[in-house]
N, C-alpha and C. Protein backbone atom coordinates (compact mmCIF):
# COMPACT_ATOMS: atom_id res chain seq x y z
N UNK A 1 69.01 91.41 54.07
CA UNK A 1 70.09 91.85 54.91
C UNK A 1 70.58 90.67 55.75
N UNK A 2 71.81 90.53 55.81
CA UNK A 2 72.07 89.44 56.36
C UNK A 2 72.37 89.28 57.88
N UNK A 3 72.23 88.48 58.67
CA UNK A 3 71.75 88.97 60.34
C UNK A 3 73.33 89.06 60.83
N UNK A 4 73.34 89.27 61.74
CA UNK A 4 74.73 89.27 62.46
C UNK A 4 74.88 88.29 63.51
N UNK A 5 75.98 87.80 64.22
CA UNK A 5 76.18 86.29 64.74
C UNK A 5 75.08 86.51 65.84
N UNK A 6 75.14 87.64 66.86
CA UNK A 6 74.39 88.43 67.71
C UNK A 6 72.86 87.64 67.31
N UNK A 7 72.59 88.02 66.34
CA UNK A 7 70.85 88.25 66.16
C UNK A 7 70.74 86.58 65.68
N UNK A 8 71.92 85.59 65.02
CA UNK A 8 72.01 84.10 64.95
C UNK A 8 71.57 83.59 66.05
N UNK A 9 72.92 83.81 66.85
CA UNK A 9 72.65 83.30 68.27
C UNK A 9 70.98 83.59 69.20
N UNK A 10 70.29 84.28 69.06
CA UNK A 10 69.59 85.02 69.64
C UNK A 10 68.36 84.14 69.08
N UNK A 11 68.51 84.26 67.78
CA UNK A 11 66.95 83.34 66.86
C UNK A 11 67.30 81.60 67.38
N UNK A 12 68.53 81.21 67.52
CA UNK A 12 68.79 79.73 67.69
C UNK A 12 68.00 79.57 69.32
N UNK A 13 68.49 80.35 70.32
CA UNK A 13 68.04 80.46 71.62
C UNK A 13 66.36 80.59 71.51
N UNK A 14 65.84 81.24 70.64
CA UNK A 14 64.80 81.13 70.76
C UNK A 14 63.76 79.68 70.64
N UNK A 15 64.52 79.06 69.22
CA UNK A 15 63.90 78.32 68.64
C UNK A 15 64.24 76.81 70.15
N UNK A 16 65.58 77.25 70.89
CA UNK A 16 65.59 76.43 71.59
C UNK A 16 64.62 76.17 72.46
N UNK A 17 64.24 77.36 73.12
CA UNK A 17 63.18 78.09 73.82
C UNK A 17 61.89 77.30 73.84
N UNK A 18 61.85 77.52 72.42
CA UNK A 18 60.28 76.82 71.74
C UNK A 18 60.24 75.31 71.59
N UNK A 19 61.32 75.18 71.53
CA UNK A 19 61.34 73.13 71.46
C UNK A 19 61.73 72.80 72.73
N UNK A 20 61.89 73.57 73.76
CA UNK A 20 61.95 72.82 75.14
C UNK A 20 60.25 72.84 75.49
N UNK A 21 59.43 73.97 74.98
CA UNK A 21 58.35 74.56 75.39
C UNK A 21 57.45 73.04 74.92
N UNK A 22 57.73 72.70 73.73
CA UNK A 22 56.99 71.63 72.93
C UNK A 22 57.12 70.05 73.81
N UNK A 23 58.25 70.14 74.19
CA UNK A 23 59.00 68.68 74.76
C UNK A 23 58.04 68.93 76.27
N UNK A 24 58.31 69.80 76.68
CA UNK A 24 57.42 70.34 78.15
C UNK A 24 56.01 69.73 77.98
N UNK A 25 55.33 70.03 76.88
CA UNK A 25 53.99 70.21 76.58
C UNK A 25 53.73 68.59 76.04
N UNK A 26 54.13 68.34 75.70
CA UNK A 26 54.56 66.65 75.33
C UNK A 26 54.36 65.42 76.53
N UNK A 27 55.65 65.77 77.01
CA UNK A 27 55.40 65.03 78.31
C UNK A 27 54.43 64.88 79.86
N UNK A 28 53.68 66.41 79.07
CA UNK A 28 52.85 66.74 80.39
C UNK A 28 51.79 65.39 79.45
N UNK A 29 51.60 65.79 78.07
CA UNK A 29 50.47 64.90 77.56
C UNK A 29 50.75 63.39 78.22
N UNK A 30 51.50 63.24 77.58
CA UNK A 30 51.64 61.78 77.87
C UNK A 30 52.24 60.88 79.23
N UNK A 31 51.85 62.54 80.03
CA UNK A 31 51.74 61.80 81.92
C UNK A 31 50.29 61.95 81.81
N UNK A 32 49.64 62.22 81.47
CA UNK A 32 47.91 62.31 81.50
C UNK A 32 47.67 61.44 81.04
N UNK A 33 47.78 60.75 79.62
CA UNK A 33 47.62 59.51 78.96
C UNK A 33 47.89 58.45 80.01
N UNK A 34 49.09 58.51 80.56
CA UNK A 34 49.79 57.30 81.65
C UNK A 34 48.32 57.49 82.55
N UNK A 35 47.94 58.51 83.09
CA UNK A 35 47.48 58.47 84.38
C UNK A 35 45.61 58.00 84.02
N UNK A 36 45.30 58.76 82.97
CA UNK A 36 43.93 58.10 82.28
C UNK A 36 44.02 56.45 81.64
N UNK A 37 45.06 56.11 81.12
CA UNK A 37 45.31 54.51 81.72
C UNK A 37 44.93 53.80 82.87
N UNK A 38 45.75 54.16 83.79
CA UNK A 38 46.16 53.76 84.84
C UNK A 38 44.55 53.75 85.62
N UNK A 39 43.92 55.02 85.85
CA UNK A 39 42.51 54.88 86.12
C UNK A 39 41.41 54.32 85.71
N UNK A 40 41.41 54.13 83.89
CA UNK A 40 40.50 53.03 83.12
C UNK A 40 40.82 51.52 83.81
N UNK A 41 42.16 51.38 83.37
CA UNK A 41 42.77 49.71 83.97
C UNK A 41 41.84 49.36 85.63
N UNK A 42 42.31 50.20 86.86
CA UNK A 42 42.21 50.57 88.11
C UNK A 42 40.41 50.35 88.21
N UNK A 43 39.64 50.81 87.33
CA UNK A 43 38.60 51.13 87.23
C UNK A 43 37.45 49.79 86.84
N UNK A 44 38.46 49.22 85.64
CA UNK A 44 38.29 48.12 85.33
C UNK A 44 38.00 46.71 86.01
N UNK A 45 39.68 46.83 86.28
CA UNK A 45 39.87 45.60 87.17
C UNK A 45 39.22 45.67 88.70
N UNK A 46 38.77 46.53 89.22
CA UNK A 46 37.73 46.70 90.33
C UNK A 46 36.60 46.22 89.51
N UNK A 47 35.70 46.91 88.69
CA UNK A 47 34.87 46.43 88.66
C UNK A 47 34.32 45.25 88.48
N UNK A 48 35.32 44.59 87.78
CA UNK A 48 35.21 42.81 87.84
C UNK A 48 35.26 42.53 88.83
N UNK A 49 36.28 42.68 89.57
CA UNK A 49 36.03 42.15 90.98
C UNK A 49 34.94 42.01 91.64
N UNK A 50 34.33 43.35 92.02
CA UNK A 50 32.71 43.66 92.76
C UNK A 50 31.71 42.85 91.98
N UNK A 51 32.26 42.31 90.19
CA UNK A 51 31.05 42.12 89.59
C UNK A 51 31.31 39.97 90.05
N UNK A 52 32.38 39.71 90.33
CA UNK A 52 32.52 38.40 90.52
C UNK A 52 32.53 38.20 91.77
N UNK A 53 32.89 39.10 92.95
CA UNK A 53 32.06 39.20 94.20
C UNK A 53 31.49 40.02 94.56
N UNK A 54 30.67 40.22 94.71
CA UNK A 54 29.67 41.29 94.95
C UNK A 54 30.19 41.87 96.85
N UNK A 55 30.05 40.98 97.26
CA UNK A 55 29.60 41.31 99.04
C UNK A 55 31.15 42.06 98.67
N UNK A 56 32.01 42.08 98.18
CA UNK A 56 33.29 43.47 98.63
C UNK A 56 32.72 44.48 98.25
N UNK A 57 31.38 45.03 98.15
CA UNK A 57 31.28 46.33 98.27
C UNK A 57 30.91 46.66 99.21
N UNK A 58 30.61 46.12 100.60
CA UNK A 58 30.48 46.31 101.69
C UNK A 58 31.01 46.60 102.37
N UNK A 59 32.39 45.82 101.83
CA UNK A 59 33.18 45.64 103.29
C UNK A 59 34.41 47.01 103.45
N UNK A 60 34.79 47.61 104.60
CA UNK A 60 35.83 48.62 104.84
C UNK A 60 36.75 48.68 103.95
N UNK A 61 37.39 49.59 104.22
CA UNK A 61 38.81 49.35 103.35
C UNK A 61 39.70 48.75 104.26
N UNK A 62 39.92 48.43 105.90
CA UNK A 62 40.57 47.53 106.14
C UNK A 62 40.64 46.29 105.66
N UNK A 63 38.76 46.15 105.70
CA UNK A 63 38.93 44.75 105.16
C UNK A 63 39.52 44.50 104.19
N UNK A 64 39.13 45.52 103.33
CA UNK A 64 39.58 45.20 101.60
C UNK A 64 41.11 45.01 101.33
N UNK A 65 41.96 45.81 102.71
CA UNK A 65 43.27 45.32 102.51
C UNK A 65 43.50 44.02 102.99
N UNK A 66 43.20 43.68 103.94
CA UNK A 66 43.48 42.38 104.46
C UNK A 66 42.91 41.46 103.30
N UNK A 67 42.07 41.39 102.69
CA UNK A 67 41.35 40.21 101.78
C UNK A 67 42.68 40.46 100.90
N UNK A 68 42.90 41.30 100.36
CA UNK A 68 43.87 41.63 99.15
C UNK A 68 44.96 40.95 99.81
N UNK A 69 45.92 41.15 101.03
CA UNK A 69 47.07 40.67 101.49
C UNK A 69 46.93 39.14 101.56
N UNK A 70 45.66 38.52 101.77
CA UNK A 70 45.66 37.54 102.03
C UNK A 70 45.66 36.34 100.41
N UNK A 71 44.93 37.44 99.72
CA UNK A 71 44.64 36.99 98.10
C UNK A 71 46.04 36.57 97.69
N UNK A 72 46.77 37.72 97.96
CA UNK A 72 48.51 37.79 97.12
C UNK A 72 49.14 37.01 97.55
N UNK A 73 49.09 36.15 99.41
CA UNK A 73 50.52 36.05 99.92
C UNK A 73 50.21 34.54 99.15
N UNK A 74 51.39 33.94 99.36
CA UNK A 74 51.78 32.64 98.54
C UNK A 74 50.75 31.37 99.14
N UNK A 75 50.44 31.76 100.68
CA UNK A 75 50.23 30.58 101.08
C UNK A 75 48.52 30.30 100.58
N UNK A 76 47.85 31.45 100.37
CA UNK A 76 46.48 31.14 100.12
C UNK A 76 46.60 31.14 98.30
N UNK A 77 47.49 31.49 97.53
CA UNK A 77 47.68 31.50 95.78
C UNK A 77 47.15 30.09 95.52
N UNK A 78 46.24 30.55 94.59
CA UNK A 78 45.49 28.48 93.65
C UNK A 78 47.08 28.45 92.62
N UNK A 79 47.60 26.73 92.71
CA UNK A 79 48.58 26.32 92.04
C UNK A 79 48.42 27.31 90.71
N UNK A 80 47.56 27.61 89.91
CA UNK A 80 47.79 28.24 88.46
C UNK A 80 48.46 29.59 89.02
N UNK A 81 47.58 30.43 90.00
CA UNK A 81 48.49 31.73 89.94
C UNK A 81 49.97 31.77 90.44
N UNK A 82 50.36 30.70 91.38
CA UNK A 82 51.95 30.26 91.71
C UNK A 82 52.79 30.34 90.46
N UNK A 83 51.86 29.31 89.29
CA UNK A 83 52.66 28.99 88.56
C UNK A 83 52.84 30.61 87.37
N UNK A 84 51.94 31.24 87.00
CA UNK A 84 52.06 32.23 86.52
C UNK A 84 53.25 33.49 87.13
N UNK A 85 53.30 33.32 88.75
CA UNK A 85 54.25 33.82 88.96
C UNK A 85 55.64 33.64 89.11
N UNK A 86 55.65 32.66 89.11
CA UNK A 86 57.00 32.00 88.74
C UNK A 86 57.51 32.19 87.42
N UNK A 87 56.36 32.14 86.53
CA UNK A 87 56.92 32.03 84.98
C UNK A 87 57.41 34.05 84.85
N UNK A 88 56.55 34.66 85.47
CA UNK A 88 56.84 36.49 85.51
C UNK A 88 58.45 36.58 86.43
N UNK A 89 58.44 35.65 87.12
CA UNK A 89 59.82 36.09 87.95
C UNK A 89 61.47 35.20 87.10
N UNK A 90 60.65 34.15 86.22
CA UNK A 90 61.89 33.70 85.29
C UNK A 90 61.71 34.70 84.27
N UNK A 91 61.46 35.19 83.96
CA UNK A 91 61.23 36.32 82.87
C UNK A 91 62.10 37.36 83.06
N UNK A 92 61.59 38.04 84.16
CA UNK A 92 62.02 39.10 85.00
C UNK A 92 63.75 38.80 84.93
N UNK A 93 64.28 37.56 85.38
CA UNK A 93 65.79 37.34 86.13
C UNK A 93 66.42 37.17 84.78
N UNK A 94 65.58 36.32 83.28
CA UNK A 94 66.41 36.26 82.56
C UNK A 94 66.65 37.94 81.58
N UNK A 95 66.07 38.86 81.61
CA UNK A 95 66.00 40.35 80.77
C UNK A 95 66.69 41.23 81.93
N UNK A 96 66.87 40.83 83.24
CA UNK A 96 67.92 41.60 83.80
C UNK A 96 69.50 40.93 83.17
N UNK A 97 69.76 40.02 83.59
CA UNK A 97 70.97 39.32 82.68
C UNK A 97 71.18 39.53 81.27
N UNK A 98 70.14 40.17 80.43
CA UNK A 98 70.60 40.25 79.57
C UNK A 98 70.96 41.91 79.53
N UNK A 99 70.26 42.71 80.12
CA UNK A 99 70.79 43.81 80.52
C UNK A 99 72.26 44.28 81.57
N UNK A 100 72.31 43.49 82.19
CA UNK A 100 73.68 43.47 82.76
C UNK A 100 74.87 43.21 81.63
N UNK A 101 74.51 42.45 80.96
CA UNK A 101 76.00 41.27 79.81
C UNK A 101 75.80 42.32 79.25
N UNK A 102 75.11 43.21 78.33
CA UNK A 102 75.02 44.57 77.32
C UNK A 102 75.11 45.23 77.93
């Protein structure tokens, strides 16, 4: 029997239904994936740290920010990590330009 536009429309809505449901279910996955990343990496890169200095497991988390602020700012950086960041920030300026011109 052949359906009527009614009962078309009605099965299409559904199926829409079900592939928003899938896309939903999708992206929840792969914010969990992002976030179980993000905690292995996080997890990681701490533990090297504590394992190449040990005495930061002592210290506060003030301290631990201040050591960190002091690690990052430019004036305490060893010449290699300067230069690594410099090479991330010519990187950076030339893939915006090429995104601007396209």
């Amino acid at each position: 029997m052949a359906k009527t536009r009614l009962e078309k429309i009605a099965s299409y809505e559904e199926q829409i239904a079900q592939i928003k449901n899938k896309q939903k279910q999708e992206r929840q996955k792969l914010s969990k994936e992002e976030r179980n990343a993000r905690t292995r990496r996080l997890c990681s890169r701490h533990g090297l740290l504590e394992k190449m200095l040990p005495e930061i497991i002592t210290i506060t988390d003030e301290q631990y920010q201040i050591f960190l602020e002091k690690s990052c700012s430019e004036r305490y950086k060893p010449p290699h990590i300067r230069r690594i960041d410099r090479a991330g920030q010519r990187h950076r300026r030339r893939h915006s330009r090429r995104h601007r011109a396209g």
